[in-house]
N, C-alpha and C. Protein backbone atom coordinates (compact mmCIF):
# COMPACT_ATOMS: atom_id res chain seq x y z
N UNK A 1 81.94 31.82 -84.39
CA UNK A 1 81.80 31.73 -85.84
C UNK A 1 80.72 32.73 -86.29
N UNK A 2 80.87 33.37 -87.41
CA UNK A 2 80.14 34.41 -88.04
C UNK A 2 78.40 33.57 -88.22
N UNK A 3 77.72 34.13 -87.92
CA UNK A 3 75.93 33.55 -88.51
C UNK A 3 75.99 33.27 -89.78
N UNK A 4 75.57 32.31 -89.96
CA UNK A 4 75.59 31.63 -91.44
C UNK A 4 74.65 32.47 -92.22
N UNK A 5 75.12 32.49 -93.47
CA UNK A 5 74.47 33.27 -94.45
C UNK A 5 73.46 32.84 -94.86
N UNK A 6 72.46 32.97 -95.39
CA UNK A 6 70.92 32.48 -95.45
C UNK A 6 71.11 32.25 -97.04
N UNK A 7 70.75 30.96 -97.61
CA UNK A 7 70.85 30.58 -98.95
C UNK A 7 69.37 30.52 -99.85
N UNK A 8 69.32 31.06 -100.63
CA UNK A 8 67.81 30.89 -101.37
C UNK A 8 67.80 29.81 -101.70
N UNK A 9 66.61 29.75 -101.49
CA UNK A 9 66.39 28.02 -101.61
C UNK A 9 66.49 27.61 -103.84
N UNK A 10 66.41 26.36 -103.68
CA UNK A 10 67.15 25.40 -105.25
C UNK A 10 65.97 24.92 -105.05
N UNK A 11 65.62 24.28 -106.62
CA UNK A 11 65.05 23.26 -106.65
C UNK A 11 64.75 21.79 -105.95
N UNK A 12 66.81 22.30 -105.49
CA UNK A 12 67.40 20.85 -104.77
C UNK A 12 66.57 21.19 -103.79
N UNK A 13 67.33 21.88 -102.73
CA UNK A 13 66.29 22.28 -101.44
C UNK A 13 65.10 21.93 -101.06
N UNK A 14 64.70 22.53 -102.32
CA UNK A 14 62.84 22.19 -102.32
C UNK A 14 62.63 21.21 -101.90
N UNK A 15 63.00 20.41 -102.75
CA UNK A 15 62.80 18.60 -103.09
C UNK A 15 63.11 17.91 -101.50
N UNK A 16 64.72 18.21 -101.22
CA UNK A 16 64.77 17.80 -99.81
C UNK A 16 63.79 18.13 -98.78
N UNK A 17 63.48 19.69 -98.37
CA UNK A 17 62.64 19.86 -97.48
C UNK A 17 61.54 19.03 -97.69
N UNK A 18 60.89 19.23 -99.03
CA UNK A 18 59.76 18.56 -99.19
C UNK A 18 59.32 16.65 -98.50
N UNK A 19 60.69 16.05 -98.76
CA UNK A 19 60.57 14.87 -98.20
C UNK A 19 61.40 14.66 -96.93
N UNK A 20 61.31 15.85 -96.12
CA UNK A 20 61.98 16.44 -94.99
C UNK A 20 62.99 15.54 -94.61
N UNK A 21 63.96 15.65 -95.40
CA UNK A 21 65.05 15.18 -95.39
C UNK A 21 66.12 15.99 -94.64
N UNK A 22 66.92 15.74 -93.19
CA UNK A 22 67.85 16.66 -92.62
C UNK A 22 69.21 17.25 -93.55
N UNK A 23 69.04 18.60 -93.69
CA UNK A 23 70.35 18.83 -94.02
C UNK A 23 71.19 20.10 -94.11
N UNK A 24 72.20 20.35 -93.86
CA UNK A 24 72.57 21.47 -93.64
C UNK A 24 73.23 22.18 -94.64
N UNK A 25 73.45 23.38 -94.56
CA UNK A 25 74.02 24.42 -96.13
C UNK A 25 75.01 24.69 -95.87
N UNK A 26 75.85 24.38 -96.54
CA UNK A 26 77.41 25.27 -96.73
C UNK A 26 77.70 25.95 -98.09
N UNK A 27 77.08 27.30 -97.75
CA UNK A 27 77.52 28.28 -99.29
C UNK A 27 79.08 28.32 -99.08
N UNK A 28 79.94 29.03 -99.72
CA UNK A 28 81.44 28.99 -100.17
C UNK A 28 81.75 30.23 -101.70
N UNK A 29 82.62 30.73 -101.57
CA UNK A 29 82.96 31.05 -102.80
C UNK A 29 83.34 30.19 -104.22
N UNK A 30 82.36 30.67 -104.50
CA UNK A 30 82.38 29.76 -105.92
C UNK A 30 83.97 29.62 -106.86
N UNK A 31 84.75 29.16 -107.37
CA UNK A 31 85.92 29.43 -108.35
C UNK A 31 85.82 28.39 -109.45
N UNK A 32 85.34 29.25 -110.58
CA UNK A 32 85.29 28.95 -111.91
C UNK A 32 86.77 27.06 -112.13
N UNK A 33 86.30 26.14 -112.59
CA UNK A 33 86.82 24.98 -112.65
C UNK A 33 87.83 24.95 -111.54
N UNK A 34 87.37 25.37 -110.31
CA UNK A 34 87.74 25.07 -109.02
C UNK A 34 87.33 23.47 -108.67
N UNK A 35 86.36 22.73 -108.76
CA UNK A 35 85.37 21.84 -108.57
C UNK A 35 85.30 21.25 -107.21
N UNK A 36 85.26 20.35 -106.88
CA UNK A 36 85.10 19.37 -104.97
C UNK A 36 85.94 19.62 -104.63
N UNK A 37 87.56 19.92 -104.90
CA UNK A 37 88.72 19.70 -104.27
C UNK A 37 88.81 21.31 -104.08
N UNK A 38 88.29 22.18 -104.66
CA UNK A 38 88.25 23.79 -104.21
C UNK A 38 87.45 23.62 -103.12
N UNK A 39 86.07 23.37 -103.05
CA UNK A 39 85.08 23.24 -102.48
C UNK A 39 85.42 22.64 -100.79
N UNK A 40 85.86 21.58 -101.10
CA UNK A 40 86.72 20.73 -100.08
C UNK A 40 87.30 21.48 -99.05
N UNK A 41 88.62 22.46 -99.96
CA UNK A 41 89.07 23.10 -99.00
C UNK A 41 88.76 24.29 -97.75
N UNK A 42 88.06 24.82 -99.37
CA UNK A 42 87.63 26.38 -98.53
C UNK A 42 86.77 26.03 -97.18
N UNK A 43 85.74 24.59 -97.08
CA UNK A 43 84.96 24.58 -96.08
C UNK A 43 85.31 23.27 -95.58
N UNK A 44 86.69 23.37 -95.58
CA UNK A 44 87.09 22.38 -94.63
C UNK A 44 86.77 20.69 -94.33
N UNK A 45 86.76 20.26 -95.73
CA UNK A 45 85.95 18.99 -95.63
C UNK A 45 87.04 17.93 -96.31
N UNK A 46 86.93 16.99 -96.15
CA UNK A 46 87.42 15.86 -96.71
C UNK A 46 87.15 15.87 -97.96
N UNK A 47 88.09 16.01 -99.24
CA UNK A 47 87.89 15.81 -100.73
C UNK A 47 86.99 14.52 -100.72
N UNK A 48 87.35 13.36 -100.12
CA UNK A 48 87.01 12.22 -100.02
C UNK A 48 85.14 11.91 -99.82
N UNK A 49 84.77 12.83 -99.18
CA UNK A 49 83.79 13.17 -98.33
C UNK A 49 82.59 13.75 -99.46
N UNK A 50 83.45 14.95 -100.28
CA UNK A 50 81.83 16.08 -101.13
C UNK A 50 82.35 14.94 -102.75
N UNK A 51 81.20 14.95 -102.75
CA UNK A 51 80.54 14.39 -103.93
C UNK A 51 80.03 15.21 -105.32
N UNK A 52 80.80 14.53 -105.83
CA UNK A 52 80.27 15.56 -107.18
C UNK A 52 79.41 15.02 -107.90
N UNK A 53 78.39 15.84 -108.95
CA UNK A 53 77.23 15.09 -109.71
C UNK A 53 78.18 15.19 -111.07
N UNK A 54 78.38 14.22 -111.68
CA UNK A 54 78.39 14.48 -113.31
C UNK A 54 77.27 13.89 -114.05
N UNK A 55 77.01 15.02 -115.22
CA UNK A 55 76.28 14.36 -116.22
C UNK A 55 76.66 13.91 -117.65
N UNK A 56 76.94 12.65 -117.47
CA UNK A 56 77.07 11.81 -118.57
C UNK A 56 75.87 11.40 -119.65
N UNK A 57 76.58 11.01 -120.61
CA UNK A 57 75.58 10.17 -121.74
C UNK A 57 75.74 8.43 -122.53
N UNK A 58 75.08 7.62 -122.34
CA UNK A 58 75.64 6.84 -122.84
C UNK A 58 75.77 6.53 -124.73
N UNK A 59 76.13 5.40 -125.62
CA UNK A 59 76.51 5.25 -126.52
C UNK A 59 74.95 6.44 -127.48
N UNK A 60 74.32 6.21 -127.07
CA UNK A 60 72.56 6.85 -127.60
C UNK A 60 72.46 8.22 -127.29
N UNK A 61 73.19 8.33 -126.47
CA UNK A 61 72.91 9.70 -125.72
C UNK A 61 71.70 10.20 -124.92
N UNK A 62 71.65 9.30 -124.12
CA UNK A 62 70.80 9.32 -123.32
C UNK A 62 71.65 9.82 -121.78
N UNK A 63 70.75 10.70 -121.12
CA UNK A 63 71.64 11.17 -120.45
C UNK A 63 71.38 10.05 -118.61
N UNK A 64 72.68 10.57 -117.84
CA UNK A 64 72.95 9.61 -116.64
C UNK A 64 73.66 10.70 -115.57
N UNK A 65 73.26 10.52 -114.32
CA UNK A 65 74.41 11.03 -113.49
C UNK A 65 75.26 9.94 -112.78
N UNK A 66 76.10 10.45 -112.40
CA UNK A 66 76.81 9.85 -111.72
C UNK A 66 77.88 10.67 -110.57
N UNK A 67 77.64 10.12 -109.42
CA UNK A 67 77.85 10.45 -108.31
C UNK A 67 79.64 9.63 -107.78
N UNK A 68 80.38 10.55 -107.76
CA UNK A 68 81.69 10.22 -107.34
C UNK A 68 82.16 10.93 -106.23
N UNK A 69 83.24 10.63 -105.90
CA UNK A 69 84.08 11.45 -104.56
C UNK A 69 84.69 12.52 -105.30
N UNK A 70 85.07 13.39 -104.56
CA UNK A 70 85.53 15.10 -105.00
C UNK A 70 87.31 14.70 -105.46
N UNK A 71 87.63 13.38 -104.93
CA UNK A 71 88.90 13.52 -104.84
C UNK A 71 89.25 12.24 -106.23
N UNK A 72 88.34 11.31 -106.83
CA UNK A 72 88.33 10.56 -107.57
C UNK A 72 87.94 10.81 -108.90
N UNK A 73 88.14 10.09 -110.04
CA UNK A 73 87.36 10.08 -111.14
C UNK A 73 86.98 8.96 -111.65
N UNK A 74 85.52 9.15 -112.63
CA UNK A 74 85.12 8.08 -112.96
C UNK A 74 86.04 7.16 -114.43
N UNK A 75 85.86 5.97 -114.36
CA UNK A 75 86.44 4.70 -115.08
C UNK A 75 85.21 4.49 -115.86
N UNK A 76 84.82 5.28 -117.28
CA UNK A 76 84.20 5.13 -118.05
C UNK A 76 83.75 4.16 -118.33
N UNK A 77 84.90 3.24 -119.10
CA UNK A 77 85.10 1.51 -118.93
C UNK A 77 84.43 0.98 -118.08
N UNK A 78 84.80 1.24 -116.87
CA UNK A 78 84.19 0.43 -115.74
C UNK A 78 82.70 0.54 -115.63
N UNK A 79 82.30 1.79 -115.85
CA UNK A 79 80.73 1.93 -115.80
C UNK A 79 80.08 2.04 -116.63
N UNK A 80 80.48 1.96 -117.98
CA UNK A 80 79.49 1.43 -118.97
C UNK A 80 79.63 -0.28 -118.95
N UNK A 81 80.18 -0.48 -118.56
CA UNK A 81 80.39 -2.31 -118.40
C UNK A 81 79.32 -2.75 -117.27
N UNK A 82 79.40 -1.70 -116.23
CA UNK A 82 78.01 -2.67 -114.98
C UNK A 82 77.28 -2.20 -115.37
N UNK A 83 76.97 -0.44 -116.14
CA UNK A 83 75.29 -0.21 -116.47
C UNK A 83 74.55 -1.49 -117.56
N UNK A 84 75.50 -1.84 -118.33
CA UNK A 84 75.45 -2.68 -119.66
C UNK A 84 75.25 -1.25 -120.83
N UNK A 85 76.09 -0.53 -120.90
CA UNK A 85 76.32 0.47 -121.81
C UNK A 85 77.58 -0.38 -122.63
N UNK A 86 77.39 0.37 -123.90
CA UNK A 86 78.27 0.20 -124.91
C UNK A 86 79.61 1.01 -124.62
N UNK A 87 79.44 2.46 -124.03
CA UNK A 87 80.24 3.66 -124.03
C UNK A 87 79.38 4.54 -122.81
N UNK A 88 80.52 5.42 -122.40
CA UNK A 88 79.60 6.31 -121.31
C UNK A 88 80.81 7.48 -121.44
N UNK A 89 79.87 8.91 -121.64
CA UNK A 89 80.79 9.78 -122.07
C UNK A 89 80.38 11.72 -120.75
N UNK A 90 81.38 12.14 -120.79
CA UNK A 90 80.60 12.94 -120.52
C UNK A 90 79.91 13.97 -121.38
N UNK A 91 78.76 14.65 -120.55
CA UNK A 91 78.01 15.40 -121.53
C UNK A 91 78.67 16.88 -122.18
N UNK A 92 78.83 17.67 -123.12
CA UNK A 92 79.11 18.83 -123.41
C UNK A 92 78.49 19.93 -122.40
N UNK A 93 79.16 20.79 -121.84
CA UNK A 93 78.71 21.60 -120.36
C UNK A 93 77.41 22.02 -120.91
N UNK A 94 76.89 22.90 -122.37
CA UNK A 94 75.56 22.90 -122.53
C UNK A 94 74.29 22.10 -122.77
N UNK A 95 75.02 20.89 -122.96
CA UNK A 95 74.01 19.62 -122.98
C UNK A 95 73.23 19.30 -121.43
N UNK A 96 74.63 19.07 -120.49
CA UNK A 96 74.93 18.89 -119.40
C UNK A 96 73.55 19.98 -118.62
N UNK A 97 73.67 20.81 -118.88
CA UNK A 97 72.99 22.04 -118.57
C UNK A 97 71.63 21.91 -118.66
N UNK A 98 70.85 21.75 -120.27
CA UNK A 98 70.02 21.36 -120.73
C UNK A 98 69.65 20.17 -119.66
N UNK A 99 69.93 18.81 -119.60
CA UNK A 99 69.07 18.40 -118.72
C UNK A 99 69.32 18.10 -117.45
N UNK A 100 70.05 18.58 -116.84
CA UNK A 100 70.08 19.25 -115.45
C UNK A 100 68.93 19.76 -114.65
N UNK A 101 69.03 21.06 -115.59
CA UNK A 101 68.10 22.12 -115.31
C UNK A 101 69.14 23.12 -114.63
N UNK A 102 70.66 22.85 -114.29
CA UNK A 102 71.54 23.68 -113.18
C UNK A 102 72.88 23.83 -114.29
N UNK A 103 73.39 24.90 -113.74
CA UNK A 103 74.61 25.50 -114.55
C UNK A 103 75.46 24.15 -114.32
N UNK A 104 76.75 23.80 -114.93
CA UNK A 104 77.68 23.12 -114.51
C UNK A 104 78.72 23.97 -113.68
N UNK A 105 78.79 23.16 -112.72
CA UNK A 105 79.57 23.85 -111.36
C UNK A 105 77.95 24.16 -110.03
N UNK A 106 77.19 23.71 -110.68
CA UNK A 106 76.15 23.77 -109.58
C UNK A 106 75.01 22.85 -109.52
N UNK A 107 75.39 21.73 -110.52
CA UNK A 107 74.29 20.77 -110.59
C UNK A 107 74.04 19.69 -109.27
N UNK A 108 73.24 19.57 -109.41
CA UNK A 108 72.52 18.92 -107.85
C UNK A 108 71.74 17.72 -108.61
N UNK A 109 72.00 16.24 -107.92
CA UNK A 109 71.56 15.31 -108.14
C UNK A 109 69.90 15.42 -107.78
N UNK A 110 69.51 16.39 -107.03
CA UNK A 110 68.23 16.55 -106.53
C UNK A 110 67.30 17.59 -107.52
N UNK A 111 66.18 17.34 -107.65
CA UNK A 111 65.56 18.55 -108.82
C UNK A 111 66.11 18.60 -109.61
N UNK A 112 66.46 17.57 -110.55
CA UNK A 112 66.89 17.98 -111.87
C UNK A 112 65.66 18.48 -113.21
N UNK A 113 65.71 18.63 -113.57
CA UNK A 113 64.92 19.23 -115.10
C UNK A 113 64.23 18.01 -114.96
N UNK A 114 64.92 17.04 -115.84
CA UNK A 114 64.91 15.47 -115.94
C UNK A 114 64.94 14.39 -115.39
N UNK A 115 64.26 13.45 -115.59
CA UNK A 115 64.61 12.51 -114.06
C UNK A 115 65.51 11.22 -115.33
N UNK A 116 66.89 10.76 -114.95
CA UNK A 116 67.89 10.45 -115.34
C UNK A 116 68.50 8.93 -114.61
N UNK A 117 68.66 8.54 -114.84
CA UNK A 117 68.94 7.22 -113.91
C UNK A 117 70.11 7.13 -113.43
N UNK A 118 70.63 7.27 -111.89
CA UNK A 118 71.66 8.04 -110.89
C UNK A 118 72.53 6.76 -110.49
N UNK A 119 73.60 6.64 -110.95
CA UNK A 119 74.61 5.90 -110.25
C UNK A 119 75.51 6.51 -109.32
N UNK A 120 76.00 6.05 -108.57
CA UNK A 120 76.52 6.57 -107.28
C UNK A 120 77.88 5.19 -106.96
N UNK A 121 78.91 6.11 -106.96
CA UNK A 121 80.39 4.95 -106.62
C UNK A 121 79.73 5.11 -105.23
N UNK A 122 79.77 3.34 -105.10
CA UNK A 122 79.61 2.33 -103.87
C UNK A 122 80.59 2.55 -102.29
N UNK A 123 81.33 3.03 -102.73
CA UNK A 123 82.07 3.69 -101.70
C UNK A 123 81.36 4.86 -100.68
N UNK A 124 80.70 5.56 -101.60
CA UNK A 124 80.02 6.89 -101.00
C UNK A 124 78.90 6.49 -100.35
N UNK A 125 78.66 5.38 -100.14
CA UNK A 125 77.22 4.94 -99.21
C UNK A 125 77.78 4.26 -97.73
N UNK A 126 79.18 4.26 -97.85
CA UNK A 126 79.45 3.67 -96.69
C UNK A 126 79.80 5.37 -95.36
N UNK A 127 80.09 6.11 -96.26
CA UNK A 127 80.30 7.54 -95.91
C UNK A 127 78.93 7.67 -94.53
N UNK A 128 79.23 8.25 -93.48
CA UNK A 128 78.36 8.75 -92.48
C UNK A 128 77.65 10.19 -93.05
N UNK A 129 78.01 10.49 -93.75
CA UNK A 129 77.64 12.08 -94.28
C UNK A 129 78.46 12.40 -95.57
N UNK A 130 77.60 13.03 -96.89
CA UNK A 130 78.45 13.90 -97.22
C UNK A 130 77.99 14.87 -97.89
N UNK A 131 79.14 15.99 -98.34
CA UNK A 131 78.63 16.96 -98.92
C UNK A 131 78.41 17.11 -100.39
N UNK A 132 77.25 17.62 -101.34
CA UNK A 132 76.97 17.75 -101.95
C UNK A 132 76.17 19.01 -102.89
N UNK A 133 76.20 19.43 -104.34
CA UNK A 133 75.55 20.31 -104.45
C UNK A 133 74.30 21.03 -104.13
N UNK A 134 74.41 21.49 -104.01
CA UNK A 134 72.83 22.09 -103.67
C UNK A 134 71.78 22.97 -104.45
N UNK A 135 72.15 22.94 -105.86
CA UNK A 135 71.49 23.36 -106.87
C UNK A 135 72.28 24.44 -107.32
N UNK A 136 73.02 25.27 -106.79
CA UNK A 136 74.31 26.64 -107.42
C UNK A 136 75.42 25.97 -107.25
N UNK A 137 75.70 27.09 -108.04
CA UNK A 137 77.40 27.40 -107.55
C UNK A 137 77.73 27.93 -106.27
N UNK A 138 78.69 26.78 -105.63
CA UNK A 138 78.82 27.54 -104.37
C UNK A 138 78.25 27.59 -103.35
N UNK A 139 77.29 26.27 -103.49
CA UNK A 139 76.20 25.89 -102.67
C UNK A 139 76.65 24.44 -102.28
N UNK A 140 76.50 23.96 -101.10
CA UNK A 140 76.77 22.50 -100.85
C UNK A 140 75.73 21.97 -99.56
N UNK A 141 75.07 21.11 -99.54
CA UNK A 141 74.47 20.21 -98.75
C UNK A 141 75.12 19.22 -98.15
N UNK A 142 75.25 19.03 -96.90
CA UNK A 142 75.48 18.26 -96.08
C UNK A 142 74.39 17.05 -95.87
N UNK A 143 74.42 15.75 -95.86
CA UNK A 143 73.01 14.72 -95.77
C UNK A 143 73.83 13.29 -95.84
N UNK A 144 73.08 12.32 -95.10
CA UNK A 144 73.45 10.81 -94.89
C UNK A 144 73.62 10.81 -96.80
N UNK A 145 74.30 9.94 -97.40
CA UNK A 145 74.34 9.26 -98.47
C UNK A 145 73.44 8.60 -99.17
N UNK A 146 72.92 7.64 -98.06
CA UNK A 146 71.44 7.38 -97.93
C UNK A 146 70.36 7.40 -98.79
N UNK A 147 70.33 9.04 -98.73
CA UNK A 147 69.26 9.76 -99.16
C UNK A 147 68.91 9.75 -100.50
N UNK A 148 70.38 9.54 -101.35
CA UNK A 148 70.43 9.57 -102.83
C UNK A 148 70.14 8.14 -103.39
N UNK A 149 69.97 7.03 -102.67
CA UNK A 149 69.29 6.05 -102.70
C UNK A 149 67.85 5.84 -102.56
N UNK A 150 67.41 6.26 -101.44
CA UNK A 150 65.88 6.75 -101.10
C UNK A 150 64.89 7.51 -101.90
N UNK A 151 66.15 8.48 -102.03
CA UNK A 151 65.12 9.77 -102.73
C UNK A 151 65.55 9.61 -104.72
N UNK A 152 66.53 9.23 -104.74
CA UNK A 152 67.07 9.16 -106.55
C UNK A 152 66.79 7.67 -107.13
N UNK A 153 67.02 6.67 -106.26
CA UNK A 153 66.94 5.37 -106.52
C UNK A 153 68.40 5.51 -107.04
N UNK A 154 69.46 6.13 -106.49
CA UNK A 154 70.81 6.05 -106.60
C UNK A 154 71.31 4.26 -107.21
N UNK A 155 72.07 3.84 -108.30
CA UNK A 155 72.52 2.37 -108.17
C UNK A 155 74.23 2.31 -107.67
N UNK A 156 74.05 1.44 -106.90
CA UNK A 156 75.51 1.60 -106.49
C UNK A 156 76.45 1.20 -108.00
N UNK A 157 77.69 1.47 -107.78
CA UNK A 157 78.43 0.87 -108.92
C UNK A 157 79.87 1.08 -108.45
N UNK A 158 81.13 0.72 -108.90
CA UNK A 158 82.56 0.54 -108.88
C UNK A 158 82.76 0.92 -110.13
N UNK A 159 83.39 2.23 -110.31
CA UNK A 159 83.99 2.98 -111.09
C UNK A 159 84.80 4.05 -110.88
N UNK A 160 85.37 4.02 -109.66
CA UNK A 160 86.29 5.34 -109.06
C UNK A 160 87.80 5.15 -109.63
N UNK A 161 88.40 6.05 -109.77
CA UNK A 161 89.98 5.94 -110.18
C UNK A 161 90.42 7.11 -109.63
N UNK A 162 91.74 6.93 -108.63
CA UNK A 162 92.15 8.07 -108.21
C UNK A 162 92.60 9.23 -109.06
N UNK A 163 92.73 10.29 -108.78
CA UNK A 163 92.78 11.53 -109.56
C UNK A 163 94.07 11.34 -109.91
């Protein structure tokens, strides 16, 4: 296999090394509203497996991430009902952006701008590993699930709906 390409480090990065958290990089070619299931393929991973961050807002607009499988989508319904939200929407890509701190298509639950209160479908903690952004486009982290509990105070929740 070719030597892996050396990735400049993210905010995300940072944050992980910093609480020396194990994890490995998989850059990829980026493709414009390609999203997890592009991602998935090109590096060979289980859709099931890379995790995507969305940033949502609820009825106030207050903003939320939420952590799903590459191959699922979230049940709005369903998760404004366990947060105790009225409504849960997603954010406009420049809102999204704004408190991120990361383009959309490269936002990373880790180092955000903002610190946001992180739900994570309950499914993805039973996962041995998975992949995730890594602050770009085209950037993905490999790490126990775990971590987004530890390090985000991740809340589990049931809101997945197949694609």
């Amino acid at each position: 296999m070719a030597k892996k390409e050396h990735v400049s480090e993210t905010q995300a990065t940072q944050l992980l090394k910093a609480n020396k958290v194990a994890f490995t990089e998989h850059p990829y070619e980026y493709l414009e509203h390609g999203g997890a299931m592009h991602s998935a393929e090109v590096l060979g991973l289980d859709p099931f497996t890379v995790v995507k961050t969305l940033v949502m807002q609820d009825q106030d607009a207050k903003p939320l991430l939420v952590l799903m499988h590459g191959n699922r989508k979230v049940s709005t319904k369903n998760l404004a009902r366990q947060i105790g939200a009225k409504s849960v929407e997603p954010c406009a890509p420049e809102v999204a952006n704004r408190h991120s701190g990361y383009l959309v298509g490269g936002t990373s639950p880790f180092g955000t701008r903002r610190t946001m209160p992180v739900y994570i479908e309950e499914t993805i903690l039973a996962l041995p590993r998975i992949a995730i952004n890594g602050g770009r486009r085209g950037f993905l982290v490999q790490l126990d699930p775990q971590v987004c509990v530890q390090l985000l105070g991740a809340k589990p929740v049931r809101c997945a709906l197949a694609e």
